[in-house]
C-alpha atoms as a PDB file:
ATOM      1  CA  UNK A   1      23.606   2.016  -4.632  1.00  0.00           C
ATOM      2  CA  UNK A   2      23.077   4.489  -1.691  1.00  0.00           C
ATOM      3  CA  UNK A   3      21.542   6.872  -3.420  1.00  0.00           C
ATOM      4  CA  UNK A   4      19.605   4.325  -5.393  1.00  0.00           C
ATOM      5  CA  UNK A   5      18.585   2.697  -1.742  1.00  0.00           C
ATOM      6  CA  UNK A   6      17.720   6.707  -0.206  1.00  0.00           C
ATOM      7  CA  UNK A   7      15.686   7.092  -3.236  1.00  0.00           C
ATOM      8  CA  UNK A   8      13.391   4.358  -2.983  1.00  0.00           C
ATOM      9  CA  UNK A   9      12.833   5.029   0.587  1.00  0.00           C
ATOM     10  CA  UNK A  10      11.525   8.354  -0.047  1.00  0.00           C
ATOM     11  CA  UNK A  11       9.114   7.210  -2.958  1.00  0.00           C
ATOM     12  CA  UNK A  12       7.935   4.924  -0.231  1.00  0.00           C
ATOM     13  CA  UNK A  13       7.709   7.239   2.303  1.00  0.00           C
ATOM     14  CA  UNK A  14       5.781   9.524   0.031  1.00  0.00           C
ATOM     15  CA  UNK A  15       3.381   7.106  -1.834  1.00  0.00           C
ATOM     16  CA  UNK A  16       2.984   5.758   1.754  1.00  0.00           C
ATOM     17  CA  UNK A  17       1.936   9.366   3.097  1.00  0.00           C
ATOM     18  CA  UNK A  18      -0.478   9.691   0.110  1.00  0.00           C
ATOM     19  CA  UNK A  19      -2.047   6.162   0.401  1.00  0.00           C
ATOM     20  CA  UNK A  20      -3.079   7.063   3.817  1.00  0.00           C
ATOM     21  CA  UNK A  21      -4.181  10.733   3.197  1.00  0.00           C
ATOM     22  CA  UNK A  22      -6.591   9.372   0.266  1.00  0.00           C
ATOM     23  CA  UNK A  23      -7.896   6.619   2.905  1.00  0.00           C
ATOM     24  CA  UNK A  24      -8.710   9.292   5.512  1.00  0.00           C
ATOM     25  CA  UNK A  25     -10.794  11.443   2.780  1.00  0.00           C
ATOM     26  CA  UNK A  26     -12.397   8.823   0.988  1.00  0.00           C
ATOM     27  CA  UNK A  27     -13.538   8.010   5.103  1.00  0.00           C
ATOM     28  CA  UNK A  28     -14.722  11.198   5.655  1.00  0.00           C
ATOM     29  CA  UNK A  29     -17.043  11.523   1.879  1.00  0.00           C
ATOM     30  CA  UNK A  30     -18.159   8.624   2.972  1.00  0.00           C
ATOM     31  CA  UNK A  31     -19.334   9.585   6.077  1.00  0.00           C
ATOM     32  CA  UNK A  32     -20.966  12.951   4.444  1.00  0.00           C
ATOM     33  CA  UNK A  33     -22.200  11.024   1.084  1.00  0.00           C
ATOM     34  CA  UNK A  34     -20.292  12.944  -0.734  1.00  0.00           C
ATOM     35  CA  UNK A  35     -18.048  11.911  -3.946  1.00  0.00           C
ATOM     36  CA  UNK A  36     -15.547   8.454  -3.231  1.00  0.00           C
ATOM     37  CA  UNK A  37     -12.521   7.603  -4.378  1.00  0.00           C
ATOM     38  CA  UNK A  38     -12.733   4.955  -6.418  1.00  0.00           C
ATOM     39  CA  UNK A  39     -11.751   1.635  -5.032  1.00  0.00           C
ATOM     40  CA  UNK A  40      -9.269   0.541  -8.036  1.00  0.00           C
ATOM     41  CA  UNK A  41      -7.356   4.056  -7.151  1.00  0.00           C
ATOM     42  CA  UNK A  42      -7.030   3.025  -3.741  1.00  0.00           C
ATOM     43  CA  UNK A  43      -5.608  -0.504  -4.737  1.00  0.00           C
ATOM     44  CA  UNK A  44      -3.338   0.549  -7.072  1.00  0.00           C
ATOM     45  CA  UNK A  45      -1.578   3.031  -4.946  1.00  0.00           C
ATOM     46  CA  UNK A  46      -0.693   0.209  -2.510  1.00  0.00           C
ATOM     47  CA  UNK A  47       0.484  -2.265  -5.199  1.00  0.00           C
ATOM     48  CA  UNK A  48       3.087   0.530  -6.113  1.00  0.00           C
ATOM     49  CA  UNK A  49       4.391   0.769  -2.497  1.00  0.00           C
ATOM     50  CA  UNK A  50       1.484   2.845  -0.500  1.00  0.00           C
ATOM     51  CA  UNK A  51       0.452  -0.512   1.208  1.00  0.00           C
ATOM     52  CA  UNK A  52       1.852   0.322   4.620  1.00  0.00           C
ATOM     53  CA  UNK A  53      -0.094   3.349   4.590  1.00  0.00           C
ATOM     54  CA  UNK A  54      -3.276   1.702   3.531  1.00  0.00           C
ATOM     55  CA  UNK A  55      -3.323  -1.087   6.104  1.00  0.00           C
ATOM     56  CA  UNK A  56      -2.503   1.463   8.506  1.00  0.00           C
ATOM     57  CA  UNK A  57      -5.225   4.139   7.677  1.00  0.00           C
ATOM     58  CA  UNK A  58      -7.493   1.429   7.278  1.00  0.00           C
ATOM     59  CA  UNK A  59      -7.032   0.086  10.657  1.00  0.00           C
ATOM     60  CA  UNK A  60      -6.799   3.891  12.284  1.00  0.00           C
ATOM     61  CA  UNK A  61      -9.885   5.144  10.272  1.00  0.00           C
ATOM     62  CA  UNK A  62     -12.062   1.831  10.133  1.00  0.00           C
ATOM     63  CA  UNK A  63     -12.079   2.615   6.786  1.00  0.00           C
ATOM     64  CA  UNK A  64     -13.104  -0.207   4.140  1.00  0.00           C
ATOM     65  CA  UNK A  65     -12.414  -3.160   6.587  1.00  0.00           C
ATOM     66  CA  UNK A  66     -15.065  -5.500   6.055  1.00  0.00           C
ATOM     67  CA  UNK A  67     -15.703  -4.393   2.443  1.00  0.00           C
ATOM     68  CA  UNK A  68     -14.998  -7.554   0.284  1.00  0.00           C
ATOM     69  CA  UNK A  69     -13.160  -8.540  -2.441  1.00  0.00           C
ATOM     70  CA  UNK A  70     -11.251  -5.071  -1.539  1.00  0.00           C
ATOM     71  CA  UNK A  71     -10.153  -6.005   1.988  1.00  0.00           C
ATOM     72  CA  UNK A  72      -8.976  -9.484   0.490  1.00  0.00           C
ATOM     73  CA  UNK A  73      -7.240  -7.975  -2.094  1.00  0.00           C
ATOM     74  CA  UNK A  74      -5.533  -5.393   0.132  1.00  0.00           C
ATOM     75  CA  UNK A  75      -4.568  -8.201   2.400  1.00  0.00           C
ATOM     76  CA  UNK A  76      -3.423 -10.114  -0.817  1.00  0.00           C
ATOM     77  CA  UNK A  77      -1.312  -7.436  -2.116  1.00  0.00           C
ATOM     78  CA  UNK A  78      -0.217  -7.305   1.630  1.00  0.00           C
ATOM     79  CA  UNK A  79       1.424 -10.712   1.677  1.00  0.00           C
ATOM     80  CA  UNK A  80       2.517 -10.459  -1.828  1.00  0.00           C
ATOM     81  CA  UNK A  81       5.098  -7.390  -1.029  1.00  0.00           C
ATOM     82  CA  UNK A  82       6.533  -8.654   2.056  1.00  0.00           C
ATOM     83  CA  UNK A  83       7.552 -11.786   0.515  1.00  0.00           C
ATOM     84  CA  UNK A  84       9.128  -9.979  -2.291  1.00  0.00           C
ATOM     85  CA  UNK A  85      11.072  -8.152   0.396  1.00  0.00           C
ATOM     86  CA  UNK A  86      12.142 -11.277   1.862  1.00  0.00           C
ATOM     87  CA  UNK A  87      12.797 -13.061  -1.285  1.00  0.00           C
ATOM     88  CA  UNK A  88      14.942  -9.919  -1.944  1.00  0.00           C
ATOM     89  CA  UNK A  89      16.680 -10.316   1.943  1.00  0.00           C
ATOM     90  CA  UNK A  90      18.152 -13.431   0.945  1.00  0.00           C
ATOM     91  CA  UNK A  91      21.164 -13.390  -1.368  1.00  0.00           C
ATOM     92  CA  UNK A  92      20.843 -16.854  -3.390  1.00  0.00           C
ATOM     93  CA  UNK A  93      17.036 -15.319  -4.280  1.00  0.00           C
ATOM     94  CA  UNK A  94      17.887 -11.830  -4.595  1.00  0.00           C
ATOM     95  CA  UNK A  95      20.821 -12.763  -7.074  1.00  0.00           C
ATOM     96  CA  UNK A  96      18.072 -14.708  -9.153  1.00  0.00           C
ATOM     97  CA  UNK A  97      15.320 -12.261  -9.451  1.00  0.00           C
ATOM     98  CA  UNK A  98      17.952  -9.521 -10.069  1.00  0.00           C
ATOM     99  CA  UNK A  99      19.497 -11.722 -12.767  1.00  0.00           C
END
């Protein structure tokens, strides 16, 4: 379970690092007018775990904060993932959505 428990934290950590990274370029092509990254990239990487790393570069780079639905969504998938890591805190819920 440890090593199950060290491996997700890395994947985080890394998809996390990532997230962020692609939020600072897609900031600076923006700026220039070059090439973007496409929105539904930059969503997806937070739904599988880079969502600490896009709320933070978005707050650090002022990047795509009042661009709607995506700040909604971001928010969304936000909320979403912290209550799945409460649900998964407590044992009578983690024991049913392991089961």
């Amino acid at each position: 379970m440890l090593e199950f428990i060290l491996g997700l934290c890395a994947y985080l950590v890394l998809l996390t690092l990532i997230t962020a990274g692609l939020f600072k370029l897609d900031k600076r092509k923006s700026e220039t007018g070059a090439w973007r990254i496409p929105e539904n990239t930059l969503l997806a990487l937070a739904i599988l775990g880079g969502s600490i790393g896009a709320k933070w570069a978005q707050h650090r780079y002022r990047h795509k904060t009042r661009k709607q639905p995506f700040a909604t969504l971001l928010n969304g998938i936000c909320i979403l993932q912290a209550l799945l890591i409460l649900c998964l805190c407590i044992p009578a819920t983690r024991a049913l959505l392991l089961s």
